[in-house]
PDB file of N, CA and C in Angstrom:
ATOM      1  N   UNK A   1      -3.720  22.313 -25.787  1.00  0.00           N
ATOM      2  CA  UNK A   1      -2.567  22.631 -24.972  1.00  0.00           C
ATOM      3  C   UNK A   1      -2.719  22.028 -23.582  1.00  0.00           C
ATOM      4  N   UNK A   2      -4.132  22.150 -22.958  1.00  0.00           N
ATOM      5  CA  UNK A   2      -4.470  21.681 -21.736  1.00  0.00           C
ATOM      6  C   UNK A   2      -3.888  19.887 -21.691  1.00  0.00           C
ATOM      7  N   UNK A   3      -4.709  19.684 -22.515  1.00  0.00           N
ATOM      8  CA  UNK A   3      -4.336  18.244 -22.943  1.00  0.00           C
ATOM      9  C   UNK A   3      -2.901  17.448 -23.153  1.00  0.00           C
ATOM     10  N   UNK A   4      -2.266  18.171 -23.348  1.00  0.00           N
ATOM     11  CA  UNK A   4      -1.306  17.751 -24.006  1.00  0.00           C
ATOM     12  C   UNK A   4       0.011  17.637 -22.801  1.00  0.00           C
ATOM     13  N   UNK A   5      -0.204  19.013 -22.110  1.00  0.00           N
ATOM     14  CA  UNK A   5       0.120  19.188 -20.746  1.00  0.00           C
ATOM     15  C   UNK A   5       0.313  17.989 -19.526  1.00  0.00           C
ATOM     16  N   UNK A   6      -1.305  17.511 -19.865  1.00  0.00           N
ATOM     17  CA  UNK A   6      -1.385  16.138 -18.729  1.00  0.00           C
ATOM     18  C   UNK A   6      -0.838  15.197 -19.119  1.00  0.00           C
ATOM     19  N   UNK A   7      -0.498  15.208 -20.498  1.00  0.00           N
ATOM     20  CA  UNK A   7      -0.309  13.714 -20.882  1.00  0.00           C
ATOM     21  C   UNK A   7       1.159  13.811 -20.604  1.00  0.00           C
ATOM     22  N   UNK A   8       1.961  15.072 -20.351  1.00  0.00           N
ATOM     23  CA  UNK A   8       3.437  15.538 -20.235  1.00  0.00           C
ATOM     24  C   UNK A   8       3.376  15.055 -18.396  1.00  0.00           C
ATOM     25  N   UNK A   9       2.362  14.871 -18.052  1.00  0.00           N
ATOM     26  CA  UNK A   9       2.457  14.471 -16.172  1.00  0.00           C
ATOM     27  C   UNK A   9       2.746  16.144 -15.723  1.00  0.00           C
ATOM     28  N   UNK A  10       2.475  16.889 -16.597  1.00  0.00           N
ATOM     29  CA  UNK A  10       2.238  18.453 -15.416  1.00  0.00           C
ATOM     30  C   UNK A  10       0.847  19.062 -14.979  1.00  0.00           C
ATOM     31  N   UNK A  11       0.680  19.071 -13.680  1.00  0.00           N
ATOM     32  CA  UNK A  11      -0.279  19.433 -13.066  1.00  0.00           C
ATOM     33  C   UNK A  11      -0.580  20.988 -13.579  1.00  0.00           C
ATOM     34  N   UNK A  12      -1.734  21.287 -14.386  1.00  0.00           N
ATOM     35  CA  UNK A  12      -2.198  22.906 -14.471  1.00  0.00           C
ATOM     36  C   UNK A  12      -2.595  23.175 -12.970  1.00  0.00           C
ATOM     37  N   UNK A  13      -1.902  24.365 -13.289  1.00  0.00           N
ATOM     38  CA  UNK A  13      -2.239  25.734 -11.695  1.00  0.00           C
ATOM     39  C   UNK A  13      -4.038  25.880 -11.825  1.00  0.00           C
ATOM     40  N   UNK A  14      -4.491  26.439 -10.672  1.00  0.00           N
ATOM     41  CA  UNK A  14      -5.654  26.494 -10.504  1.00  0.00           C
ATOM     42  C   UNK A  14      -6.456  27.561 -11.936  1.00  0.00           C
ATOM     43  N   UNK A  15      -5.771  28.723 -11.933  1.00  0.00           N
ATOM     44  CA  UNK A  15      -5.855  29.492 -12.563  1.00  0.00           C
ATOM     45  C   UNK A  15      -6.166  29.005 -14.129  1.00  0.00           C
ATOM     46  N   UNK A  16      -6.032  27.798 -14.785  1.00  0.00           N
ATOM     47  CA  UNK A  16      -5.530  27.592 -15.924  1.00  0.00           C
ATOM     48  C   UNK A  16      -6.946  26.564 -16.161  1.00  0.00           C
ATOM     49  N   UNK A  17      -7.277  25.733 -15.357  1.00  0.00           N
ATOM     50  CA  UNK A  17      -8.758  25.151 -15.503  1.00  0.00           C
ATOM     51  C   UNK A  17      -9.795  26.043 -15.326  1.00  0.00           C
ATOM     52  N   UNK A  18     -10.816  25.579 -16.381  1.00  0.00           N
ATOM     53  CA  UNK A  18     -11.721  26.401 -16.860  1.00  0.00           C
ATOM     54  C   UNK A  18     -12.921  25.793 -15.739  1.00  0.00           C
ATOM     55  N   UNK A  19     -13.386  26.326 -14.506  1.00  0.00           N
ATOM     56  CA  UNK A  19     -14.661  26.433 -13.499  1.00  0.00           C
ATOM     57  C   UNK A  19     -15.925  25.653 -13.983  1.00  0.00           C
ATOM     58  N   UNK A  20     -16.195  25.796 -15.505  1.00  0.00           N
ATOM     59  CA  UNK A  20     -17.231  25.777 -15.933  1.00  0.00           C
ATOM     60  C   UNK A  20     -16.999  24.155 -16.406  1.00  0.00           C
ATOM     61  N   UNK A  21     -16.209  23.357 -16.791  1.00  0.00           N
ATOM     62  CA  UNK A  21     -15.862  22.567 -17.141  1.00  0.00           C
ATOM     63  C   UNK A  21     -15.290  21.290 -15.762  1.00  0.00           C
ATOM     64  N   UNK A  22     -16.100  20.510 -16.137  1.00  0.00           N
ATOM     65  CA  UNK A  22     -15.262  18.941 -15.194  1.00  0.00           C
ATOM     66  C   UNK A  22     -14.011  18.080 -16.026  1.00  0.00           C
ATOM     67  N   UNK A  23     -12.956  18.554 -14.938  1.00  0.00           N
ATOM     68  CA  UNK A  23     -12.122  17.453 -15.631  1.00  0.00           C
ATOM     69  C   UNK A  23     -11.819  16.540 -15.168  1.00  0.00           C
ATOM     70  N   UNK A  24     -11.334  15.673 -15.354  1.00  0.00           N
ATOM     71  CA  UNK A  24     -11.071  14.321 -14.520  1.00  0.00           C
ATOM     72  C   UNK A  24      -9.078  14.487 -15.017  1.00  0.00           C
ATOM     73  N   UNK A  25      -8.716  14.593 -13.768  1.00  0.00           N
ATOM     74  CA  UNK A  25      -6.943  14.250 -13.692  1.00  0.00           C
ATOM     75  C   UNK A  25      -6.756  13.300 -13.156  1.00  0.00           C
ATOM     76  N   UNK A  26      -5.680  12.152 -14.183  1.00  0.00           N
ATOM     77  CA  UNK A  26      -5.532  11.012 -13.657  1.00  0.00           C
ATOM     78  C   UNK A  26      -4.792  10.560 -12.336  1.00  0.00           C
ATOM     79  N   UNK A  27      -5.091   9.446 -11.814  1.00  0.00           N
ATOM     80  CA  UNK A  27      -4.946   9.547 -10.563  1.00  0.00           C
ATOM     81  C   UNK A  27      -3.711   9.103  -9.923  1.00  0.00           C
ATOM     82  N   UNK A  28      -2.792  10.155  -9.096  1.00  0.00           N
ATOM     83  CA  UNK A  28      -1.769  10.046  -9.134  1.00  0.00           C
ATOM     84  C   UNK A  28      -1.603   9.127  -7.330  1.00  0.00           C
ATOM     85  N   UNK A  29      -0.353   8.499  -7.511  1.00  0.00           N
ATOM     86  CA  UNK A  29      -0.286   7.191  -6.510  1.00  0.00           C
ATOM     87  C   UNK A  29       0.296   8.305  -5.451  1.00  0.00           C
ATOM     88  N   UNK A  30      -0.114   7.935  -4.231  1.00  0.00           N
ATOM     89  CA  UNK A  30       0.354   8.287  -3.114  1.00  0.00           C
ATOM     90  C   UNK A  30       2.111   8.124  -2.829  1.00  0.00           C
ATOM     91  N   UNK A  31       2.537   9.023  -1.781  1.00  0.00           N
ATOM     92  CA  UNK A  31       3.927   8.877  -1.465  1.00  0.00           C
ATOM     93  C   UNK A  31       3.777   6.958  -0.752  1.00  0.00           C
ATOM     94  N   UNK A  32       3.075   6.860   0.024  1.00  0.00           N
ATOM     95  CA  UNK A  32       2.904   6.015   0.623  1.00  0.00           C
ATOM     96  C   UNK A  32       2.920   4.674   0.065  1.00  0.00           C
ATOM     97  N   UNK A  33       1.971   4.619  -0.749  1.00  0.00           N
ATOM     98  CA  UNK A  33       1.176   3.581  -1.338  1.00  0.00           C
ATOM     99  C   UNK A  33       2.556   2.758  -2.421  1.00  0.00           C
ATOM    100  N   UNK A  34       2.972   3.675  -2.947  1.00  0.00           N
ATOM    101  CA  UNK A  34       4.159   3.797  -3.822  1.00  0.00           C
ATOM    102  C   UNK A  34       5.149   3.227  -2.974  1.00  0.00           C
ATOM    103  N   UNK A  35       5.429   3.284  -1.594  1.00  0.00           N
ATOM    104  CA  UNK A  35       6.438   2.725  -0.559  1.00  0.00           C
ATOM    105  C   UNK A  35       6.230   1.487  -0.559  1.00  0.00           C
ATOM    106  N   UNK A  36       4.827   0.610  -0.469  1.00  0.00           N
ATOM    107  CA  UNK A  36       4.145  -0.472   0.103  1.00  0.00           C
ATOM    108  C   UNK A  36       3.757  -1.151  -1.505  1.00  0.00           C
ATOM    109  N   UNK A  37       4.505  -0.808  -2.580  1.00  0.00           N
ATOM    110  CA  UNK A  37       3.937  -1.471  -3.652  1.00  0.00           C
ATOM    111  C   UNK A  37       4.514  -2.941  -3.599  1.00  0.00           C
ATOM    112  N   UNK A  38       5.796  -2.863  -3.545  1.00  0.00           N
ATOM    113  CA  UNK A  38       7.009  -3.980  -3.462  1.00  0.00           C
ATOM    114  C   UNK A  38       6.438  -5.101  -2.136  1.00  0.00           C
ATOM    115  N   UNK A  39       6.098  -4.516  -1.321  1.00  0.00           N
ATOM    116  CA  UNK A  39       5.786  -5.236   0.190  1.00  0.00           C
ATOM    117  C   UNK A  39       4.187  -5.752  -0.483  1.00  0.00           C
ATOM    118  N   UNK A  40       3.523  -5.316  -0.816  1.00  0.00           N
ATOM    119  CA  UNK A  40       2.042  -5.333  -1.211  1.00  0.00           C
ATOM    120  C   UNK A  40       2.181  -6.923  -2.342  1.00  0.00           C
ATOM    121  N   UNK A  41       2.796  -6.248  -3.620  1.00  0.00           N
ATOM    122  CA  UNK A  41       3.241  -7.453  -4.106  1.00  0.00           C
ATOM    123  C   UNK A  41       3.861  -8.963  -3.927  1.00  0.00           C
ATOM    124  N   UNK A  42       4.822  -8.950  -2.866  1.00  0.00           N
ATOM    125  CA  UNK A  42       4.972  -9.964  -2.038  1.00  0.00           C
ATOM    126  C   UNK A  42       4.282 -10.686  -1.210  1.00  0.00           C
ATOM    127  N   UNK A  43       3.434 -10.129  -0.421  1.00  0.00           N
ATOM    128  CA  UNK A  43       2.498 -10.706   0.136  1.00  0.00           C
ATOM    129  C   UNK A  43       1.236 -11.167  -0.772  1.00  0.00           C
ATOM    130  N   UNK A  44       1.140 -10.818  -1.937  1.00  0.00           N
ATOM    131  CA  UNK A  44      -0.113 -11.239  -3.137  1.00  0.00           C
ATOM    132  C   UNK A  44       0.603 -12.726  -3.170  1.00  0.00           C
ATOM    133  N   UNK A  45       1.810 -12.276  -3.803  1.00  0.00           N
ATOM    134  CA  UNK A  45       2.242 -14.108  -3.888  1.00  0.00           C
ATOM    135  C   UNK A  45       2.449 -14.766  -3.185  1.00  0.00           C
ATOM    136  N   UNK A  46       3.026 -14.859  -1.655  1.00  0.00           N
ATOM    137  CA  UNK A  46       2.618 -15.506  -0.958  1.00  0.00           C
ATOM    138  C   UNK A  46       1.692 -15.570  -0.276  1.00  0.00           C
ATOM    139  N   UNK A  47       0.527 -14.368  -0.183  1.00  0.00           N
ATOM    140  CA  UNK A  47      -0.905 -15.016   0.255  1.00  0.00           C
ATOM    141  C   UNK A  47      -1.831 -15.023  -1.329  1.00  0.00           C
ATOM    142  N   UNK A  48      -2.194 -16.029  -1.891  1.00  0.00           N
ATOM    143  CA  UNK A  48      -3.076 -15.659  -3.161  1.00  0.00           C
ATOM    144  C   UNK A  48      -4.771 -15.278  -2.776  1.00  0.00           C
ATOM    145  N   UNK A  49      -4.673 -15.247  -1.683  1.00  0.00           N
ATOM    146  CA  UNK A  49      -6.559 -14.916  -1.129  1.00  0.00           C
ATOM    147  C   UNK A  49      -6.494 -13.319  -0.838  1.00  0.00           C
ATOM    148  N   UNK A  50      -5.273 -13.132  -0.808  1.00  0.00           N
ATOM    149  CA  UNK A  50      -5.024 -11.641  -0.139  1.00  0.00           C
ATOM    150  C   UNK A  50      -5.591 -10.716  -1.391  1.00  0.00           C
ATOM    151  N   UNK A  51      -4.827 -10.950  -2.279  1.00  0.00           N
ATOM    152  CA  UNK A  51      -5.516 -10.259  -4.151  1.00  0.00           C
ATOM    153  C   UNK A  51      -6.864 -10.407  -3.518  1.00  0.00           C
ATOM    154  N   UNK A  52      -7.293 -11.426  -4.202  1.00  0.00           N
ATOM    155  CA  UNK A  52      -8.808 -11.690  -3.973  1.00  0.00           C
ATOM    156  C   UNK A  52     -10.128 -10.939  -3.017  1.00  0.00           C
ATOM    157  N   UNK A  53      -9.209 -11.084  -1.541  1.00  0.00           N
ATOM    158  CA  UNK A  53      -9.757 -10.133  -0.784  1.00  0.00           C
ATOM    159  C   UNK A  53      -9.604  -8.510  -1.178  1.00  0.00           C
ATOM    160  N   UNK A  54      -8.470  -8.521  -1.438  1.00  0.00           N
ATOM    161  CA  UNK A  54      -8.601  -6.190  -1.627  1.00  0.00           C
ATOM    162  C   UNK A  54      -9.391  -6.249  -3.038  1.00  0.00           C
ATOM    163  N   UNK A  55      -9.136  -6.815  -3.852  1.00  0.00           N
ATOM    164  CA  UNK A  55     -10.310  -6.436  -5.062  1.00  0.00           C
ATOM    165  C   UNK A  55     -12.143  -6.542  -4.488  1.00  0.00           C
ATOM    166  N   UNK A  56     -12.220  -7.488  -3.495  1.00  0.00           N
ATOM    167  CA  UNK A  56     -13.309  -7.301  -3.202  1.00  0.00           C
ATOM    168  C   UNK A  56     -13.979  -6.399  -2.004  1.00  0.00           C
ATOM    169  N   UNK A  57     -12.724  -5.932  -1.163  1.00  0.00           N
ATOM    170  CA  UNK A  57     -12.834  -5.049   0.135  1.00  0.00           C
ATOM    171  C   UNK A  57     -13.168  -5.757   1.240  1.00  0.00           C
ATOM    172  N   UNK A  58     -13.062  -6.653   1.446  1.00  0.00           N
ATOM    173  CA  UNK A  58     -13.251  -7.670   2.213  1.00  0.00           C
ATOM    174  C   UNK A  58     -12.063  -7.610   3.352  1.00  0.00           C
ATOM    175  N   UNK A  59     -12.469  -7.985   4.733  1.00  0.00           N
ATOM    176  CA  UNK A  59     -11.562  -7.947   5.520  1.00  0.00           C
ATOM    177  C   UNK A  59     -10.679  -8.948   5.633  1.00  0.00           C
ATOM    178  N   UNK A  60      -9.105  -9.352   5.550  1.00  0.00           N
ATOM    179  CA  UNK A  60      -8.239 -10.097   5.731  1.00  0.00           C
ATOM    180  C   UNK A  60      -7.310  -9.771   7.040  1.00  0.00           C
ATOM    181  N   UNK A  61      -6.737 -11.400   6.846  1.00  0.00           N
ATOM    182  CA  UNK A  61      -5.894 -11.028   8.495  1.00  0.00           C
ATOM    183  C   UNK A  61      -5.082 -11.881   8.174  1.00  0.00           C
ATOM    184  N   UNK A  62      -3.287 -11.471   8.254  1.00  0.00           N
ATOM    185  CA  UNK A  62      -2.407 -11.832   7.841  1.00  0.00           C
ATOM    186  C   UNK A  62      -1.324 -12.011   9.760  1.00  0.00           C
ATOM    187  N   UNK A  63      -0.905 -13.603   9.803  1.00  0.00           N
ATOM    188  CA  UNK A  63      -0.428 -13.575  11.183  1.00  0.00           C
ATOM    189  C   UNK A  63       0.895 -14.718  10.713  1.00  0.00           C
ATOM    190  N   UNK A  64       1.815 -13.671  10.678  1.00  0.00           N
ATOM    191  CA  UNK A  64       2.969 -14.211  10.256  1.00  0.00           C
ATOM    192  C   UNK A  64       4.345 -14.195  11.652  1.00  0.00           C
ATOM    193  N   UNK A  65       5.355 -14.837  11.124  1.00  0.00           N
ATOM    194  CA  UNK A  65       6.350 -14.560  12.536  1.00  0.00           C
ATOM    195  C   UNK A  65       7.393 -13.631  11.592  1.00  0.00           C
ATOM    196  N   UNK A  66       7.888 -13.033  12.737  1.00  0.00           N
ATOM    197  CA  UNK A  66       9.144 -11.555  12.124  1.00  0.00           C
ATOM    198  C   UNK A  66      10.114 -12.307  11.483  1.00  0.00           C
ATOM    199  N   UNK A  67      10.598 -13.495  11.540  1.00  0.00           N
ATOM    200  CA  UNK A  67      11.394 -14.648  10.816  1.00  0.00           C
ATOM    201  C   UNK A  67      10.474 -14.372   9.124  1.00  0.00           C
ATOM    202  N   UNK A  68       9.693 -15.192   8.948  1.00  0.00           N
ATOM    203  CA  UNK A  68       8.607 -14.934   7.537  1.00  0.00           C
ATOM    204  C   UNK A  68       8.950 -13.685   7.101  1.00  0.00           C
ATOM    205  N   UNK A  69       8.120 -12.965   7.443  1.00  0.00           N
ATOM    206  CA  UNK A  69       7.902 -11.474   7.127  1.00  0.00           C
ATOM    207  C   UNK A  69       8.956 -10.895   6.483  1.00  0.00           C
ATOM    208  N   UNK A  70       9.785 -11.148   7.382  1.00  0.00           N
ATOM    209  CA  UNK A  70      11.544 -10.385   7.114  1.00  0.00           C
ATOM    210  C   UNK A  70      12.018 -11.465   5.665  1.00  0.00           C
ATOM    211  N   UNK A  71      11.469 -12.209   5.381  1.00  0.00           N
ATOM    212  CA  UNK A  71      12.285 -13.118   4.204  1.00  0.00           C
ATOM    213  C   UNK A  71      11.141 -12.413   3.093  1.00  0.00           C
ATOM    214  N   UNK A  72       9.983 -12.435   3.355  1.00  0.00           N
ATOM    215  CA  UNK A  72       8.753 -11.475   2.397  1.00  0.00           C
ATOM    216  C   UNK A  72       9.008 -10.533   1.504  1.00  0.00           C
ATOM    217  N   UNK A  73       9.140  -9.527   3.160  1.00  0.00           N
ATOM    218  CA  UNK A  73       8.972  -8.108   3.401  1.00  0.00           C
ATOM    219  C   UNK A  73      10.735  -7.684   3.452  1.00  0.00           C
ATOM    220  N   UNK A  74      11.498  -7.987   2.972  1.00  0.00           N
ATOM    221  CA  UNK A  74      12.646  -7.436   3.643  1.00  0.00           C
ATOM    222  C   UNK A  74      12.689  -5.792   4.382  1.00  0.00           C
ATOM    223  N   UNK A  75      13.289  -5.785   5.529  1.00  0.00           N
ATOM    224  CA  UNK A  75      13.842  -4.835   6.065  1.00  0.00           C
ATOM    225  C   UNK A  75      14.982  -4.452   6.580  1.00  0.00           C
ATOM    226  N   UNK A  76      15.827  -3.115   6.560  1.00  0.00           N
ATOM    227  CA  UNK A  76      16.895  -2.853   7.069  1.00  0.00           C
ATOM    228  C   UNK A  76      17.417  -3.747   8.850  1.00  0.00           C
ATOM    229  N   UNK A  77      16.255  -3.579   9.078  1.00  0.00           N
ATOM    230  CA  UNK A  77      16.412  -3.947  10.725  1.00  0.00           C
ATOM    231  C   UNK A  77      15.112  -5.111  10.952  1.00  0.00           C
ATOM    232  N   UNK A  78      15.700  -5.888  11.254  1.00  0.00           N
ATOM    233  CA  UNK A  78      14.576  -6.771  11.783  1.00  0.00           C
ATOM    234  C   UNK A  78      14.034  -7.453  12.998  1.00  0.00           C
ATOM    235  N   UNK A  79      13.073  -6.177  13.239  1.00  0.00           N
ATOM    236  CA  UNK A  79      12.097  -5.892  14.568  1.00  0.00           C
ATOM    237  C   UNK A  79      10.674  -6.139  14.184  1.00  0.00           C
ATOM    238  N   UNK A  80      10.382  -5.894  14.768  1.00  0.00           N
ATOM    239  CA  UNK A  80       8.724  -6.041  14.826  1.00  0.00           C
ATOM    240  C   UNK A  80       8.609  -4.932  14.551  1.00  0.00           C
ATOM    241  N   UNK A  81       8.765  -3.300  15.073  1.00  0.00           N
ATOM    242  CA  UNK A  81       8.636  -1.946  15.231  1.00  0.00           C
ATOM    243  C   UNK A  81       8.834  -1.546  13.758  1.00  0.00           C
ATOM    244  N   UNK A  82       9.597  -1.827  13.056  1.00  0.00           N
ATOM    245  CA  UNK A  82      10.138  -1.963  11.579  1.00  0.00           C
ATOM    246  C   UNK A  82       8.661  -2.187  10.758  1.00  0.00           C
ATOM    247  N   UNK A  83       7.501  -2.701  10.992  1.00  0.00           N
ATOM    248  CA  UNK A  83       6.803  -2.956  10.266  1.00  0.00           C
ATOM    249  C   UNK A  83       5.438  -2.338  10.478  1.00  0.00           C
ATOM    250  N   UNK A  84       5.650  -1.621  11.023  1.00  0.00           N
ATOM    251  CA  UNK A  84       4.198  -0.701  11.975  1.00  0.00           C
ATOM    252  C   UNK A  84       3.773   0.140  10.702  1.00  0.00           C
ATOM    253  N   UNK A  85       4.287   0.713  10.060  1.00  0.00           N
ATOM    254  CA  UNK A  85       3.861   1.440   9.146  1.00  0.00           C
ATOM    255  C   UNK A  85       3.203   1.041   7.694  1.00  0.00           C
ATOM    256  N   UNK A  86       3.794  -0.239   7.595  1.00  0.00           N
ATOM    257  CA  UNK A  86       3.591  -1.391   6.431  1.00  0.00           C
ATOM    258  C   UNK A  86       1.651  -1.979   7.689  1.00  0.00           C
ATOM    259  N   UNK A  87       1.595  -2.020   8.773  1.00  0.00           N
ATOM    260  CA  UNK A  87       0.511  -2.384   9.120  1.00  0.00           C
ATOM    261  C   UNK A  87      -0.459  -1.324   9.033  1.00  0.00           C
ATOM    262  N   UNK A  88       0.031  -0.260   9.245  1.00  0.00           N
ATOM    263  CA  UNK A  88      -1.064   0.889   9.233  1.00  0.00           C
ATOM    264  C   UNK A  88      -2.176   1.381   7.906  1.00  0.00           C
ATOM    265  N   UNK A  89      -0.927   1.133   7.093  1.00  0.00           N
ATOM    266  CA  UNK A  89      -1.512   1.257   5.590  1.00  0.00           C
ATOM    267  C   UNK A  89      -2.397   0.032   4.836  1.00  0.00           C
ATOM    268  N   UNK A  90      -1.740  -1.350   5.870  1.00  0.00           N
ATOM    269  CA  UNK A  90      -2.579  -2.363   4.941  1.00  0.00           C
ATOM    270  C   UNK A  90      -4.040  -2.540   5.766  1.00  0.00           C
ATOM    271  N   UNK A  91      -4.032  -1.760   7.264  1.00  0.00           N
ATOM    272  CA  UNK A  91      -5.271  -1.846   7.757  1.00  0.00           C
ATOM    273  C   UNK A  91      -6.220  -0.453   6.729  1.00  0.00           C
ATOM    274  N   UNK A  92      -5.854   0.324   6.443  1.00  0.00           N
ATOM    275  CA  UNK A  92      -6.572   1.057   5.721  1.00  0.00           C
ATOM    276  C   UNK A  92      -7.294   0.616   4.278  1.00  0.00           C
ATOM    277  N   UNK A  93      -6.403  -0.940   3.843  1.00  0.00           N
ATOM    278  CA  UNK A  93      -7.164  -1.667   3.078  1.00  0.00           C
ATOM    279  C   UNK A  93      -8.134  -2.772   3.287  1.00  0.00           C
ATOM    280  N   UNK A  94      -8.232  -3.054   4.814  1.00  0.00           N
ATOM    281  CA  UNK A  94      -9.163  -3.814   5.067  1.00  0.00           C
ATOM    282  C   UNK A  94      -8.351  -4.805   5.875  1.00  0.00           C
ATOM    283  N   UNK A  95      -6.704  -5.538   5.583  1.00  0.00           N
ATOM    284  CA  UNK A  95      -5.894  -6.130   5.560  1.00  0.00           C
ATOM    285  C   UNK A  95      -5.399  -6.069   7.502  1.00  0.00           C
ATOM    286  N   UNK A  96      -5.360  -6.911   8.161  1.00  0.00           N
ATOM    287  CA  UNK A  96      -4.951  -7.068   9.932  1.00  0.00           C
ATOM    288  C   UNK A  96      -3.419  -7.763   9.637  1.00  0.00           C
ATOM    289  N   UNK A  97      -2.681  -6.997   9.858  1.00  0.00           N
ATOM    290  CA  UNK A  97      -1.252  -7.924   9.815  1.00  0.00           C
ATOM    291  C   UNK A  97      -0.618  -7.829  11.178  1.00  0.00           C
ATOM    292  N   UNK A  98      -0.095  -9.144  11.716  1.00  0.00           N
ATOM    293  CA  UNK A  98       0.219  -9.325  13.140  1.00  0.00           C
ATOM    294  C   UNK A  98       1.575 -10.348  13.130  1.00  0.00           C
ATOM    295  N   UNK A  99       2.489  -9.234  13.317  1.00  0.00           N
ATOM    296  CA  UNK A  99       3.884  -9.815  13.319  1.00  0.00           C
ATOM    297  C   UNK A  99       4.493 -10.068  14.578  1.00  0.00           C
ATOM    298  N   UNK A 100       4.624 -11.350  14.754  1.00  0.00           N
ATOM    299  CA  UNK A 100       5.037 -11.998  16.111  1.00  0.00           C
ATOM    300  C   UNK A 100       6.113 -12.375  16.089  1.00  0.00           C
ATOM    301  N   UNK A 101       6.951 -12.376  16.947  1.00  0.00           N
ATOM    302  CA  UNK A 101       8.726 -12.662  17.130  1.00  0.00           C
ATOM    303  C   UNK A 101       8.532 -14.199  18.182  1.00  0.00           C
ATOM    304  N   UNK A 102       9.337 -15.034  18.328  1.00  0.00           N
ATOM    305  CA  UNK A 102       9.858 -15.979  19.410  1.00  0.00           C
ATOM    306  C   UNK A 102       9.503 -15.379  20.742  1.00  0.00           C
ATOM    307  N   UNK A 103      10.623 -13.943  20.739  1.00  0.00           N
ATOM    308  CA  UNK A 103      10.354 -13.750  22.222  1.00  0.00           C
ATOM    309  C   UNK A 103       9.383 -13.078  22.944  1.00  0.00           C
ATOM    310  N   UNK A 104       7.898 -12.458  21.922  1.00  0.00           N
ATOM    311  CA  UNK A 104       6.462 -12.444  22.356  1.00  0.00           C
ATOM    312  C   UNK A 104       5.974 -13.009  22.249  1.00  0.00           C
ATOM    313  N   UNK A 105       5.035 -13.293  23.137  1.00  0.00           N
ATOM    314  CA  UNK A 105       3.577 -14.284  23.214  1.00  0.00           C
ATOM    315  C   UNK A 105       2.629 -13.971  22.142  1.00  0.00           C
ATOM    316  N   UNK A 106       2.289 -15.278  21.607  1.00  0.00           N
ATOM    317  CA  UNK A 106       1.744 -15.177  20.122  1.00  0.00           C
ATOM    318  C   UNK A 106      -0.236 -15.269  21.517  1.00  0.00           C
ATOM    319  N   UNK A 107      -1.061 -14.276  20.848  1.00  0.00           N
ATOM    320  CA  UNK A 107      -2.101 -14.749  21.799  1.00  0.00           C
ATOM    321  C   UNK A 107      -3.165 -14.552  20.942  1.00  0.00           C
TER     322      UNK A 107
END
């Protein structure tokens, strides 16, 4: 029944796993991660070292202009500020992304 449960994608209540027993529940994708799949994927194909690097954990650094990015990455609004959150998450993979516009100094 336990079994059969997970394979239905319902999480058992605490109460219902047995203490004495290790289970392993498969691993469910973040709200986040799930946001950045589409953006994540795009940047694999247009960077092909980028794959390469997160399978190995290796640090990458991605320095594109908000012109690029925005043809990539599409966004509703296209700012620089628009992409802060898409940077936050890919620095948590190792990944430096630095989106520069015309009218900042690229340095």
């Amino acid at each position: 029944m336990y079994l059969q449960r997970m394979l239905d994608n319902e999480i058992p209540t605490y109460e219902e796993v047995d203490p004495k027993r290790v289970i392993l529940i498969p691993r469910q994708y973040s709200q986040e991660e799930s946001l950045f799949d589409d953006d994540l994927k795009n940047l694999k194909a247009h960077f092909p070292d980028l794959g390469i690097a997160l399978l190995n954990k290796t640090p990458y650094k991605i320095e594109m202009s908000l012109a690029e990015i925005s043809q990539v990455c599409p966004r509703n609004r296209q700012r620089i500020d628009s992409y802060d959150r898409l940077k936050r998450y890919l620095l948590t993979k190792g990944v430096e992304l630095i989106v520069y516009s015309q009218k900042t100094k690229k340095i």
